[in-house]
N, C-alpha and C. Protein backbone atom coordinates (compact mmCIF):
# COMPACT_ATOMS: atom_id res chain seq x y z
N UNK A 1 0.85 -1.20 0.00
CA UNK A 1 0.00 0.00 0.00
C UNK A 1 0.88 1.25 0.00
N UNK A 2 0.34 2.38 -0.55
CA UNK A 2 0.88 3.68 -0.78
C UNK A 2 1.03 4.37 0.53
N UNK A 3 2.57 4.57 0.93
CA UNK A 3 2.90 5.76 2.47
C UNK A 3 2.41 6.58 2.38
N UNK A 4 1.60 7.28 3.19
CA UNK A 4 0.80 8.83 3.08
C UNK A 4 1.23 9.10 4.65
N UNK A 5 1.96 10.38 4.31
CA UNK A 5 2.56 11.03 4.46
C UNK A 5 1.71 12.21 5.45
N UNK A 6 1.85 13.42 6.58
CA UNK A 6 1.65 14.34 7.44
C UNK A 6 1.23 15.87 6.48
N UNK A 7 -0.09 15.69 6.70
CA UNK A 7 -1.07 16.63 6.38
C UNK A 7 -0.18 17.98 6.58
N UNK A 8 -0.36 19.01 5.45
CA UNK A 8 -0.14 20.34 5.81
C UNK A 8 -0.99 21.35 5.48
N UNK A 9 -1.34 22.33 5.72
CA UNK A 9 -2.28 22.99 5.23
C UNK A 9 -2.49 23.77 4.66
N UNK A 10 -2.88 23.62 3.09
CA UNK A 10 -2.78 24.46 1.81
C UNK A 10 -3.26 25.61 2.20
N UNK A 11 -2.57 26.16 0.92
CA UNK A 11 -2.88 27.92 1.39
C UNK A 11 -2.43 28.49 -0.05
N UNK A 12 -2.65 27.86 -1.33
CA UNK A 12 -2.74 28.19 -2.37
C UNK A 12 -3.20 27.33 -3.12
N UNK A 13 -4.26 28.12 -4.14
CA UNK A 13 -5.70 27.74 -5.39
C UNK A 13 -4.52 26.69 -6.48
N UNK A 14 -5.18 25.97 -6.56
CA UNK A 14 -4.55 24.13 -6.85
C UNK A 14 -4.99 24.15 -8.65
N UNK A 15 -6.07 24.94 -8.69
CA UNK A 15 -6.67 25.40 -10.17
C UNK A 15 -5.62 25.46 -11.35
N UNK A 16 -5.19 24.60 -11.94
CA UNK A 16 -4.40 25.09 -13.01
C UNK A 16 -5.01 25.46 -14.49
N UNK A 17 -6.54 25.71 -14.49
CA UNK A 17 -6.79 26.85 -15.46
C UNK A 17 -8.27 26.88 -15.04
N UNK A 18 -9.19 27.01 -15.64
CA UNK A 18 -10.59 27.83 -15.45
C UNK A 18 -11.56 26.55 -16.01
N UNK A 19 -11.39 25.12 -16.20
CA UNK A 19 -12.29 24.48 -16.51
C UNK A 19 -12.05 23.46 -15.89
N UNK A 20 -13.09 21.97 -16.26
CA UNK A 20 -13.17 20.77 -15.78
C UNK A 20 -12.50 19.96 -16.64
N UNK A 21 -11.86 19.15 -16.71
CA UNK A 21 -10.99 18.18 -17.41
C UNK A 21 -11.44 16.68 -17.77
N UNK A 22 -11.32 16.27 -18.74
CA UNK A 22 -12.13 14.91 -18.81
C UNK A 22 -11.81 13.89 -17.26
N UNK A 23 -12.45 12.80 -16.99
CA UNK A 23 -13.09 12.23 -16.13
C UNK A 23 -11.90 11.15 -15.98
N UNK A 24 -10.87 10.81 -16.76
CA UNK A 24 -9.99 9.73 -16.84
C UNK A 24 -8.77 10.18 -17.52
N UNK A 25 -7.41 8.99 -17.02
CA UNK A 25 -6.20 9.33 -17.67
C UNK A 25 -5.90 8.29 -18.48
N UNK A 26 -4.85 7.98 -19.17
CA UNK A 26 -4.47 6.39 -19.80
C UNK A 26 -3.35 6.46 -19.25
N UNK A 27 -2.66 5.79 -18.61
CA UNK A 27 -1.07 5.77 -18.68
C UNK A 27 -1.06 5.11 -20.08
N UNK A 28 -0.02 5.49 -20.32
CA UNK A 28 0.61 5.11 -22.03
C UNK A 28 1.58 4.00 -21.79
N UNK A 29 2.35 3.48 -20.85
CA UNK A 29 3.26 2.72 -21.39
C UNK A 29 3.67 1.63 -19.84
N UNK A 30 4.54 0.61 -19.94
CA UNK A 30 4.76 0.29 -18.83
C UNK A 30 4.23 -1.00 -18.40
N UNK A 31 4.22 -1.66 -16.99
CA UNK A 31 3.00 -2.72 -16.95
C UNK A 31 1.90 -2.33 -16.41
N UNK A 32 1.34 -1.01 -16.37
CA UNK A 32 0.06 -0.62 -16.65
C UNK A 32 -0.15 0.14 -18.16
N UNK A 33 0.18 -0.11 -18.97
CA UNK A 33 0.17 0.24 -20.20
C UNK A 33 -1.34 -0.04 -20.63
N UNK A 34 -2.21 1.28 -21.27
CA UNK A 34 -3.33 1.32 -21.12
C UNK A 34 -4.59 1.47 -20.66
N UNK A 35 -3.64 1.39 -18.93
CA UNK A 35 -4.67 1.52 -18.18
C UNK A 35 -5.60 2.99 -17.65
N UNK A 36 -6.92 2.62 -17.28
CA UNK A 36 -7.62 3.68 -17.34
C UNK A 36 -7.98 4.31 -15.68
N UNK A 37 -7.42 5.35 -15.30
CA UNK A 37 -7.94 5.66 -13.96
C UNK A 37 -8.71 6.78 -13.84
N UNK A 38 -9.34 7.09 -12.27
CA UNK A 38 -10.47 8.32 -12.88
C UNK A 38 -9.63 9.56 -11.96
N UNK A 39 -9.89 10.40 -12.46
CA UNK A 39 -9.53 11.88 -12.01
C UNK A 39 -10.78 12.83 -11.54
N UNK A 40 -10.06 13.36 -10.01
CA UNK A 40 -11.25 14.04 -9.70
C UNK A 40 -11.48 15.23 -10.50
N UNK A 41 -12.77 15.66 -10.18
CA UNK A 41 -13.67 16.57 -11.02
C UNK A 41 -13.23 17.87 -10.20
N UNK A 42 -11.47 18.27 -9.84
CA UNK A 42 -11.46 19.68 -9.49
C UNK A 42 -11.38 20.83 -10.69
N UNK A 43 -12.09 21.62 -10.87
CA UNK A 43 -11.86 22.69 -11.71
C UNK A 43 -10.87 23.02 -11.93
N UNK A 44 -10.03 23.02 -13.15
CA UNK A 44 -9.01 23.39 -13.82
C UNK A 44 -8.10 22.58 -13.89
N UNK A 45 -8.37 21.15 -13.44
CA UNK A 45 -7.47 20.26 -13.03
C UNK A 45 -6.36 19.52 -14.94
N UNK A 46 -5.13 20.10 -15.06
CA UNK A 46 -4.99 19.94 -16.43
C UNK A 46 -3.89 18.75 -16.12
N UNK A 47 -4.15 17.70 -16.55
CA UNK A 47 -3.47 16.27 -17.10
C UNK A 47 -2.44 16.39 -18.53
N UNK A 48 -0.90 16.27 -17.67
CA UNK A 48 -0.24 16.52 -19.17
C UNK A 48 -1.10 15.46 -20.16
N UNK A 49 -0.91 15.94 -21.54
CA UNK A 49 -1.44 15.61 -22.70
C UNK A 49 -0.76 14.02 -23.31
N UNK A 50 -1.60 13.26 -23.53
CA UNK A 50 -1.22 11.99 -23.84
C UNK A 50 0.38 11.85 -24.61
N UNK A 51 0.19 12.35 -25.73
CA UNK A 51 1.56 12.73 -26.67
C UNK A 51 2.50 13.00 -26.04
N UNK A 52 2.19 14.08 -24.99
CA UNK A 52 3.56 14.95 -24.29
C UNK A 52 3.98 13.95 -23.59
N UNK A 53 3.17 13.43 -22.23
CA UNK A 53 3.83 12.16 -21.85
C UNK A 53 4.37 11.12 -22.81
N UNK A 54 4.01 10.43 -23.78
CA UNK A 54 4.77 9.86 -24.79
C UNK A 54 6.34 10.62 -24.79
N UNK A 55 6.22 11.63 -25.40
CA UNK A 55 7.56 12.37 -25.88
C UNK A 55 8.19 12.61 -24.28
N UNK A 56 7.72 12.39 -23.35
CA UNK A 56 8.24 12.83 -21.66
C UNK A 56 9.32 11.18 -21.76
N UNK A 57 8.93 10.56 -21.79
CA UNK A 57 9.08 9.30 -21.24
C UNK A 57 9.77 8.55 -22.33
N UNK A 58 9.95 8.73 -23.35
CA UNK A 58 10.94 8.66 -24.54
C UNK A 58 12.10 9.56 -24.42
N UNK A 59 12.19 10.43 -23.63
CA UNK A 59 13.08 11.42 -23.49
C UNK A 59 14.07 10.35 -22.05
N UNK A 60 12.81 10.10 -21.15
CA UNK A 60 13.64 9.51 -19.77
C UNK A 60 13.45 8.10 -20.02
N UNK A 61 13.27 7.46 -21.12
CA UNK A 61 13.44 6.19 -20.78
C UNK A 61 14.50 5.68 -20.58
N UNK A 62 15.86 5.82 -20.31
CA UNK A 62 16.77 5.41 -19.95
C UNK A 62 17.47 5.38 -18.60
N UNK A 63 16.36 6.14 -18.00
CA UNK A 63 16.94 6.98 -16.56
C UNK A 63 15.39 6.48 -15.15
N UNK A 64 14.30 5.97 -15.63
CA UNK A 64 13.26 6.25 -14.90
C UNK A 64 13.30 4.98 -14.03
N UNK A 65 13.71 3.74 -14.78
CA UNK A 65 13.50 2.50 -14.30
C UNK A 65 14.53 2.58 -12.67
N UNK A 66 14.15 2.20 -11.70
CA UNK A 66 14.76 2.81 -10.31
C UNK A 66 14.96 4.15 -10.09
N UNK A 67 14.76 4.53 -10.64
CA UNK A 67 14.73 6.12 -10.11
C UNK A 67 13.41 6.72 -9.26
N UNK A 68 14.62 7.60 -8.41
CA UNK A 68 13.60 8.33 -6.99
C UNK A 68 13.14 9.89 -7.55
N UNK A 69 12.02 9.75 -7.95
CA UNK A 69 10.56 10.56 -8.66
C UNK A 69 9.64 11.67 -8.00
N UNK A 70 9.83 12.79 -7.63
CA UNK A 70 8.44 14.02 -7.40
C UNK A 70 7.85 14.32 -8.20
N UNK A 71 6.50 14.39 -7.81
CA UNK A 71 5.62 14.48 -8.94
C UNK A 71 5.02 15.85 -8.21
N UNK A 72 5.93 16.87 -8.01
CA UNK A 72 5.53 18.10 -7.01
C UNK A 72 4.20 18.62 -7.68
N UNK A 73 3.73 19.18 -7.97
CA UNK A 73 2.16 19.68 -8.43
C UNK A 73 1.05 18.28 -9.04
N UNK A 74 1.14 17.31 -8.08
CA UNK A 74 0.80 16.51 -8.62
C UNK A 74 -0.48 16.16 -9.56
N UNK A 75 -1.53 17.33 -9.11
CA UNK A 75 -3.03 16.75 -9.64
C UNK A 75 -3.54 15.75 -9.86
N UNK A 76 -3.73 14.73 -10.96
CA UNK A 76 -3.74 13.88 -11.25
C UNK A 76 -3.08 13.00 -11.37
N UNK A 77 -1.80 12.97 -11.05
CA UNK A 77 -1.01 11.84 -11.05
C UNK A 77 -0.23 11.43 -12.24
N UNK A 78 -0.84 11.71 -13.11
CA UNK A 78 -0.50 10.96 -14.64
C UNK A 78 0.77 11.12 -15.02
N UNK A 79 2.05 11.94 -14.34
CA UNK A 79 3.50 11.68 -14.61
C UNK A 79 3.99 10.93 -13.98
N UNK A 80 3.32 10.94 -12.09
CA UNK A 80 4.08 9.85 -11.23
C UNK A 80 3.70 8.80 -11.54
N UNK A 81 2.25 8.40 -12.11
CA UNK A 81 1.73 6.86 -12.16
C UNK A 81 2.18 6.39 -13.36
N UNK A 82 2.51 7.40 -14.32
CA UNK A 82 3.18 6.53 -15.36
C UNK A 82 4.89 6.32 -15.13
N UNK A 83 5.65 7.36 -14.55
CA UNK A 83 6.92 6.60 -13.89
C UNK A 83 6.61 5.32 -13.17
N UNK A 84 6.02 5.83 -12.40
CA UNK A 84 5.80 3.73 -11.28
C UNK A 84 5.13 2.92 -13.10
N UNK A 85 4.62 2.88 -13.48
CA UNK A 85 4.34 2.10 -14.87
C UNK A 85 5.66 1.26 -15.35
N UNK A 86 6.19 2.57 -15.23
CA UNK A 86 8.08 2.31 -15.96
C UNK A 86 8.71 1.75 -15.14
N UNK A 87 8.11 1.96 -13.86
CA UNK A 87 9.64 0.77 -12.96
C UNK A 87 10.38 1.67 -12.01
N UNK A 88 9.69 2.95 -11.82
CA UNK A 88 10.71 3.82 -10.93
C UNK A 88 10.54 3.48 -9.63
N UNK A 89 11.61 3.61 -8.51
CA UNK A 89 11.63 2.97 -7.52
C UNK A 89 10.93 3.36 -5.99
N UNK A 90 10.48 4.76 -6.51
CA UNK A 90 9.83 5.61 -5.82
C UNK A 90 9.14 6.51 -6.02
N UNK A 91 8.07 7.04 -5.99
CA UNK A 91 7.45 8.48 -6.70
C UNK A 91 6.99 9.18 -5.45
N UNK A 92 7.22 10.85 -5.12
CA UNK A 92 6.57 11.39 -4.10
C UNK A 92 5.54 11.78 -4.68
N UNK A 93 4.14 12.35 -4.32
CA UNK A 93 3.14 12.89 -4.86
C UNK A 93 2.81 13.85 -3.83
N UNK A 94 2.57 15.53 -4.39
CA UNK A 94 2.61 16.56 -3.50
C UNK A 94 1.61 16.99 -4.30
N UNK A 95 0.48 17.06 -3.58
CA UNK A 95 -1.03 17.69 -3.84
C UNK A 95 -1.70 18.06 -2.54
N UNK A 96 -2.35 19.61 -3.13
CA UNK A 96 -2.73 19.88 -1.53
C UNK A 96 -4.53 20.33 -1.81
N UNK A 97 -4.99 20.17 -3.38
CA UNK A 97 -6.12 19.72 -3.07
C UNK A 97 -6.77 18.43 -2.84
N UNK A 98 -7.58 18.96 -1.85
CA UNK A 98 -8.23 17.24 -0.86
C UNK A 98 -8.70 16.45 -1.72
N UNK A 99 -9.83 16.82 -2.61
CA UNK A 99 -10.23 16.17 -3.79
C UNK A 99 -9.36 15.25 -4.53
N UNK A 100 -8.40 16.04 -5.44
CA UNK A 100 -7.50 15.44 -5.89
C UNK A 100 -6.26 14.57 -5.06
N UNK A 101 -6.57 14.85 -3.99
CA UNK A 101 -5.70 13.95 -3.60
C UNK A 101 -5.99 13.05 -2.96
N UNK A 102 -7.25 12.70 -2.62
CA UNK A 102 -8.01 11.36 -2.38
C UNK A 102 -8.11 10.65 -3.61
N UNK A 103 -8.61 11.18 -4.72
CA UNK A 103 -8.26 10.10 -6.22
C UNK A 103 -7.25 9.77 -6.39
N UNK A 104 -6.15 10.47 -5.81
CA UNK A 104 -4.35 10.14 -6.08
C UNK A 104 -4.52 8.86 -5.03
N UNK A 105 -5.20 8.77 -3.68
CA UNK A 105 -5.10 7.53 -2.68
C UNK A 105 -5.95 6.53 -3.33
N UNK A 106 -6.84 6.87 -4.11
CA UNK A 106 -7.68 5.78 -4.51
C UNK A 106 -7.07 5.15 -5.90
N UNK A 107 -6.04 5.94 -6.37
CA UNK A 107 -5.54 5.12 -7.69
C UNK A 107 -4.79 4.38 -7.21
N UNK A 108 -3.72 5.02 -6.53
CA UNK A 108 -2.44 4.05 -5.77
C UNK A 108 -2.98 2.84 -5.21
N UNK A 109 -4.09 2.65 -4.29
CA UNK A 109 -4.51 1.59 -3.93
C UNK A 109 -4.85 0.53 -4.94
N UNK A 110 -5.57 1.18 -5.70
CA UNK A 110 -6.19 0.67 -6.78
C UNK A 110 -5.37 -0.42 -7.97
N UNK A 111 -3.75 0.52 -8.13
CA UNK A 111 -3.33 0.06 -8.94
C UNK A 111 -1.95 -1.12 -7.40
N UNK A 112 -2.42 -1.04 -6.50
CA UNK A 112 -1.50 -1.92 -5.75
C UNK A 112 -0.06 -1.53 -5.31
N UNK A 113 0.40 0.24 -5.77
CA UNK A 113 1.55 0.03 -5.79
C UNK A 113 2.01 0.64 -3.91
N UNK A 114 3.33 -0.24 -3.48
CA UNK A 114 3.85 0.11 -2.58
C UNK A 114 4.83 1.31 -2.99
N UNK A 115 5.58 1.90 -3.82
CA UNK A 115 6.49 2.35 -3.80
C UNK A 115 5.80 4.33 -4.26
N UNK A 116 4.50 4.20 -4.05
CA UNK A 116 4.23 6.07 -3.97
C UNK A 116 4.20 6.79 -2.32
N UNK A 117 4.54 7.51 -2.44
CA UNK A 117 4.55 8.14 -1.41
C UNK A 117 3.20 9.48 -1.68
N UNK A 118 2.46 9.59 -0.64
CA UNK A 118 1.39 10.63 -0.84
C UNK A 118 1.54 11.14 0.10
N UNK A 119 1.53 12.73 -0.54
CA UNK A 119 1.81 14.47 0.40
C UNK A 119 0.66 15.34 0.15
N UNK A 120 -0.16 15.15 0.98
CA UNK A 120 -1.25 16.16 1.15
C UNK A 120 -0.33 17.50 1.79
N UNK A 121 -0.08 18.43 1.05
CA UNK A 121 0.75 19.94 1.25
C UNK A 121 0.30 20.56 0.92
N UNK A 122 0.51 22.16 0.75
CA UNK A 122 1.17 22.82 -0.17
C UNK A 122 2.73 22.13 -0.57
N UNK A 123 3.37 22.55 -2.44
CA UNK A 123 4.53 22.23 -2.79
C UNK A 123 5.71 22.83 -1.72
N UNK A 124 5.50 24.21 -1.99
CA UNK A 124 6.43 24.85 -0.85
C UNK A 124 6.79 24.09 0.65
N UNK A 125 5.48 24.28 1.37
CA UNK A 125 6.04 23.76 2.34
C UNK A 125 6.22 22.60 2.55
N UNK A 126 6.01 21.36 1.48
CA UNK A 126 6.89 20.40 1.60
C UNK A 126 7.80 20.08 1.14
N UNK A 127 8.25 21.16 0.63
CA UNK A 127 10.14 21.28 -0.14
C UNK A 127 10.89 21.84 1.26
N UNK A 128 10.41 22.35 2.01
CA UNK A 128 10.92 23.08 2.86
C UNK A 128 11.39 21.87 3.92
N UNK A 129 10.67 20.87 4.24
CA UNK A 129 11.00 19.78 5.05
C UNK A 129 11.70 18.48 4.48
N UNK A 130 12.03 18.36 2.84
CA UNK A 130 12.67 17.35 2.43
C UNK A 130 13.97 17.89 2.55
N UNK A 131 14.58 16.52 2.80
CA UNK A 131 16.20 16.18 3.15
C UNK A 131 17.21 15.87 1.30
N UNK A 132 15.67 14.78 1.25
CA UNK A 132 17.08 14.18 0.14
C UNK A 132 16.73 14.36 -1.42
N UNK A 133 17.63 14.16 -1.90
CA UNK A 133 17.44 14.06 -3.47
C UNK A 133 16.75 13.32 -4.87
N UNK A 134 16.53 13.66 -5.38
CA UNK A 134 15.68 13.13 -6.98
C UNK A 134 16.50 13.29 -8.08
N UNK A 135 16.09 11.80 -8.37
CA UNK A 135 16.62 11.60 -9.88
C UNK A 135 15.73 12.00 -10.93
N UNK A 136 14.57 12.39 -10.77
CA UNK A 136 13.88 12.81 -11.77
C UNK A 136 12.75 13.80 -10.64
N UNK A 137 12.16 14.71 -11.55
CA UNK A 137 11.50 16.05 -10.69
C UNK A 137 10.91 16.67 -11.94
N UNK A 138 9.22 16.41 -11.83
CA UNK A 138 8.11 16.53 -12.47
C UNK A 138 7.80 18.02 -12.01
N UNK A 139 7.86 19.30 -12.67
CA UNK A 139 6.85 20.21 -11.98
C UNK A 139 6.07 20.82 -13.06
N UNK A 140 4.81 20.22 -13.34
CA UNK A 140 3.62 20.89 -13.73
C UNK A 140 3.04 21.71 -13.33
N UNK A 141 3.07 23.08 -12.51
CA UNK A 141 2.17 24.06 -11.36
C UNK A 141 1.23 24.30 -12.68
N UNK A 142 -0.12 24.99 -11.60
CA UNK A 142 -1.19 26.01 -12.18
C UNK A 142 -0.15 27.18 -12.64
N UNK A 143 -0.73 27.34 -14.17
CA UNK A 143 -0.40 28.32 -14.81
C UNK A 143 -0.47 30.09 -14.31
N UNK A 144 0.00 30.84 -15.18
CA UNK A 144 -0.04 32.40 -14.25
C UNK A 144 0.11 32.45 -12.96
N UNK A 145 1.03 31.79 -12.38
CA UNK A 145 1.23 32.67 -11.14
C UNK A 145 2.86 32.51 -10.61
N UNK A 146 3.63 32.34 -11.66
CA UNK A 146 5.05 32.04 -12.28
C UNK A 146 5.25 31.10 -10.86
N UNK A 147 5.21 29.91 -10.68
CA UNK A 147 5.56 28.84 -10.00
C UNK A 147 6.70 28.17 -10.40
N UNK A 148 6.98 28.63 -11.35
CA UNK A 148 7.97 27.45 -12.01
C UNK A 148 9.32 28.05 -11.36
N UNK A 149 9.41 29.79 -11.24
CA UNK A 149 10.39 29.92 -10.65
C UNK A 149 10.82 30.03 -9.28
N UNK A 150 9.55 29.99 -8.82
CA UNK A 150 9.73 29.84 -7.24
C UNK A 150 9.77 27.92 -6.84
N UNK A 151 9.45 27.41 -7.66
CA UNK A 151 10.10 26.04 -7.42
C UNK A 151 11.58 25.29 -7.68
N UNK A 152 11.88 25.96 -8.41
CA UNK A 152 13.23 25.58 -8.96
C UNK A 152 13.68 26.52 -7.72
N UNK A 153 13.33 27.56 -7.43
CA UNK A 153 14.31 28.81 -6.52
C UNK A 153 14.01 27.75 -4.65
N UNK A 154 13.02 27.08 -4.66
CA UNK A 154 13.00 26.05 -3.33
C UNK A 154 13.71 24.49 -3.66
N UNK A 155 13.57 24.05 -4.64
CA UNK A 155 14.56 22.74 -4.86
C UNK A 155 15.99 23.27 -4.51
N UNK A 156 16.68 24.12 -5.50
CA UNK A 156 17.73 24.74 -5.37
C UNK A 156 18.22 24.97 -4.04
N UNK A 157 17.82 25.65 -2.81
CA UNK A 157 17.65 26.27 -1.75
C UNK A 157 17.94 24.65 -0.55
N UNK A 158 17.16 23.86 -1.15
CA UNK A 158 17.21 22.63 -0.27
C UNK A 158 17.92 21.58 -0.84
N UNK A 159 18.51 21.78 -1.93
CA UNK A 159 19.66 21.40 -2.42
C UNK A 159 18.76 19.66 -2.75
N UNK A 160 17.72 20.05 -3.58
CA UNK A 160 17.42 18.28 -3.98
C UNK A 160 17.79 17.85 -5.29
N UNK A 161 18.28 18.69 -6.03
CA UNK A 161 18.86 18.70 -7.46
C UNK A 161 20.12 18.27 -7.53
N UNK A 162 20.05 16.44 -7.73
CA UNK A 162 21.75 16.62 -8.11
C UNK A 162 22.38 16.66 -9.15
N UNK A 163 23.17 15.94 -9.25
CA UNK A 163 24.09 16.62 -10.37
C UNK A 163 23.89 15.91 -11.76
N UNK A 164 22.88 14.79 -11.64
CA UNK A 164 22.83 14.16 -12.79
C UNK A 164 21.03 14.41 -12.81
N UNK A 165 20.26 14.84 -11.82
CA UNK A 165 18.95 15.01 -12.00
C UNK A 165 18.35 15.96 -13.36
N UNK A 166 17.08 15.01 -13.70
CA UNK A 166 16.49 15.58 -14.74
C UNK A 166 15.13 16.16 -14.44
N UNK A 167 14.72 16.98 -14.66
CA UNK A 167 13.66 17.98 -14.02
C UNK A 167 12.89 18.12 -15.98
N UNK A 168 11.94 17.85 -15.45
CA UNK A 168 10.30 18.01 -16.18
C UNK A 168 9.93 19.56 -16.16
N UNK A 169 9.55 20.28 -16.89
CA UNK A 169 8.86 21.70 -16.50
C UNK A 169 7.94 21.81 -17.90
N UNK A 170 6.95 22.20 -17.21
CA UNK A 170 5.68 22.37 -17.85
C UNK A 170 5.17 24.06 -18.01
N UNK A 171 5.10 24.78 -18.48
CA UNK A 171 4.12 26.14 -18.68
C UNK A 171 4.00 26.32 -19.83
N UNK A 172 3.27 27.79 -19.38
CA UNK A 172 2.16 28.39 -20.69
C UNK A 172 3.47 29.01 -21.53
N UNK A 173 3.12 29.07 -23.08
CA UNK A 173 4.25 29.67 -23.91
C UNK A 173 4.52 31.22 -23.40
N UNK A 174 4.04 32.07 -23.09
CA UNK A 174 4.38 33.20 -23.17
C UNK A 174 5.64 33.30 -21.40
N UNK A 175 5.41 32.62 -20.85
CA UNK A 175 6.12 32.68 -19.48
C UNK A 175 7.79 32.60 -19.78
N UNK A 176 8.48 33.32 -19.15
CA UNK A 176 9.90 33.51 -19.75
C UNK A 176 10.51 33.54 -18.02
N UNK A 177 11.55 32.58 -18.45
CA UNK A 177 12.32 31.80 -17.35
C UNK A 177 13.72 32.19 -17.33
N UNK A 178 14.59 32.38 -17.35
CA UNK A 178 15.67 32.57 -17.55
C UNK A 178 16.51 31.33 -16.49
N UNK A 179 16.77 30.23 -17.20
CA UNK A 179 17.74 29.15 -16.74
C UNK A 179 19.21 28.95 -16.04
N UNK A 180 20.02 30.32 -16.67
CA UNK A 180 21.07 30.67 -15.94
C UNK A 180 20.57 31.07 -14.65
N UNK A 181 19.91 31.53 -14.22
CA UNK A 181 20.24 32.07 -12.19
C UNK A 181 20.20 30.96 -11.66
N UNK A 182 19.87 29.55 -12.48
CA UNK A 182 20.17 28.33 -11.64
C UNK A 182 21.01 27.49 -11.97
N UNK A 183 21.46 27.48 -12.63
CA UNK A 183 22.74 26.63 -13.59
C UNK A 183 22.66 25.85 -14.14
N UNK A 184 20.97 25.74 -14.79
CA UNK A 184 20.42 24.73 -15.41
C UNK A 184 20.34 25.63 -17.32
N UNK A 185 20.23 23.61 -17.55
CA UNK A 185 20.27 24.26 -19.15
C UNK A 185 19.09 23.22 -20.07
N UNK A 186 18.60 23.57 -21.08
CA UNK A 186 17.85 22.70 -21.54
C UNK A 186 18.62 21.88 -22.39
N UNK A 187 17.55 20.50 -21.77
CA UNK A 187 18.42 19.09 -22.52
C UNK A 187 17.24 18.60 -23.46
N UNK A 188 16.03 18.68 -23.41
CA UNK A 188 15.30 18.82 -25.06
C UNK A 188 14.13 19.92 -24.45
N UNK A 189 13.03 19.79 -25.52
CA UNK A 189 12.02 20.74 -25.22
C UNK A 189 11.09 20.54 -26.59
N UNK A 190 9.61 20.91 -26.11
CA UNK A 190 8.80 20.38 -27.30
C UNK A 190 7.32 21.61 -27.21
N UNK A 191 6.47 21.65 -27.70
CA UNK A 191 5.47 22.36 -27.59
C UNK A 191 4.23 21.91 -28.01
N UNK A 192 3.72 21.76 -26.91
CA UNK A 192 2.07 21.36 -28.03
C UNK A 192 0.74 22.24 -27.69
N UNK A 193 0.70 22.85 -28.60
CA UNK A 193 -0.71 24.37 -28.58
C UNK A 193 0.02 25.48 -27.30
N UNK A 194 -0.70 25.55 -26.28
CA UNK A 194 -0.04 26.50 -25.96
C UNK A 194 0.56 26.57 -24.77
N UNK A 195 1.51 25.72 -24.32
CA UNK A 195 1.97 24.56 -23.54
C UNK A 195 3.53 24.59 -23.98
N UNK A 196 4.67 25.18 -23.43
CA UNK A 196 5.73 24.32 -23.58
C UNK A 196 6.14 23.15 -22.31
N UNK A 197 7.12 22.88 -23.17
CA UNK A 197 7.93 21.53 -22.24
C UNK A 197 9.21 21.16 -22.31
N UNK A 198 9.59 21.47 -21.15
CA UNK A 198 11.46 21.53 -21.17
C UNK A 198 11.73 20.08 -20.22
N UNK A 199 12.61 19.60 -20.45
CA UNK A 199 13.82 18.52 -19.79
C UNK A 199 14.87 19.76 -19.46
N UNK A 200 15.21 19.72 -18.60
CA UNK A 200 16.49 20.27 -17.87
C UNK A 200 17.21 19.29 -16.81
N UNK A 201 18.66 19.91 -17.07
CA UNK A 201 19.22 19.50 -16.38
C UNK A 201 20.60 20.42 -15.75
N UNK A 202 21.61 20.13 -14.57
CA UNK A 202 22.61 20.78 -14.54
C UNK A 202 23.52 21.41 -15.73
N UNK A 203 24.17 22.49 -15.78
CA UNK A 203 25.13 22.78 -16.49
C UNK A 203 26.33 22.03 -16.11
């Protein structure tokens, strides 16, 4: 069964855009390859896009199988549950809406796995209490409210980035990041509608 982890108490809108999202995910690949789980009905709740995970996981297939996994903005799950798909040896899951993160306890159960860890948080303050490091680091945040750099600016800070870690980043095209203040550089990147998607890693 899935470790769940010491309640914290959110204190930021989990909404990553202004609508409802279909009702189910597929993982794409793995030994749940195909499989169908349901996603709660929180408003704005956005599930990377089937393809993108394809092209995500073609990018890390060489790196995911044992590898220790955050799935920091987790929502739906659909990056950590398709790493555990692949064989990774651990996935954290940091969601601090309740909704969504009771479907995150009801998939994990569901799909049997021991090796997720579930974080009812806010992201912040449970970056603020981790010790150790990730080999791979998913951050999808709700759009407009530039998260992406205040997460990289708290990984950084708590030093969970090592030196061979590969970090996922998800936002809206117009959002402009500048990669040097962290010493990270892009190792591919793709776009689909209005959505980019970077792999990074150390310089």
């Amino acid at each position: 069964m899935p470790r769940i982890l010491p309640s914290a108490s959110p204190n930021r809108n989990s909404s990553k855009a202004n609508r409802v999202q279909a009702s189910q995910l597929r993982i794409i690949g793995g030994q749940w390859r195909s499989r169908r789980l349901p996603i709660a009905e929180v408003v704005g709740l956005r599930p990377t896009p089937d393809r993108v995970r394809e092209t995500l996981f073609n990018w890390l297939q060489p790196v995911v199988a044992g590898a220790r996994c955050l799935d920091l903005f987790a929502g739906s799950g659909a990056l950590g549950f398709e790493a555990l798909s692949r064989e990774a040896a651990e996935v954290v899951f940091v969601e601090q809406d309740l909704r969504a993160f009771k479907q995150l306890q009801a998939n994990a159960a569901c799909l049997g796995v021991s090796q997720a860890s579930l974080v009812h948080a806010d992201a912040f303050s449970y970056l603020q209490g981790e010790t150790r490091g990730f080999d791979v680091i998913f951050i999808d945040p709700p759009f407009r409210q530039a998260l992406p750099e205040h997460a990289l600016r708290a990984l950084i800070a708590q030093q969970l980035i090592k030196s061979e870690t590969l970090i996922y980043l998800e936002h809206e095209v117009e959002y402009q990041l500048d990669l040097s203040h962290w010493n990270l550089k892009i190792y591919r990147q793709t776009k689909a509608g209005q959505v980019m998607s970077f792999l990074l890693k150390k310089v």
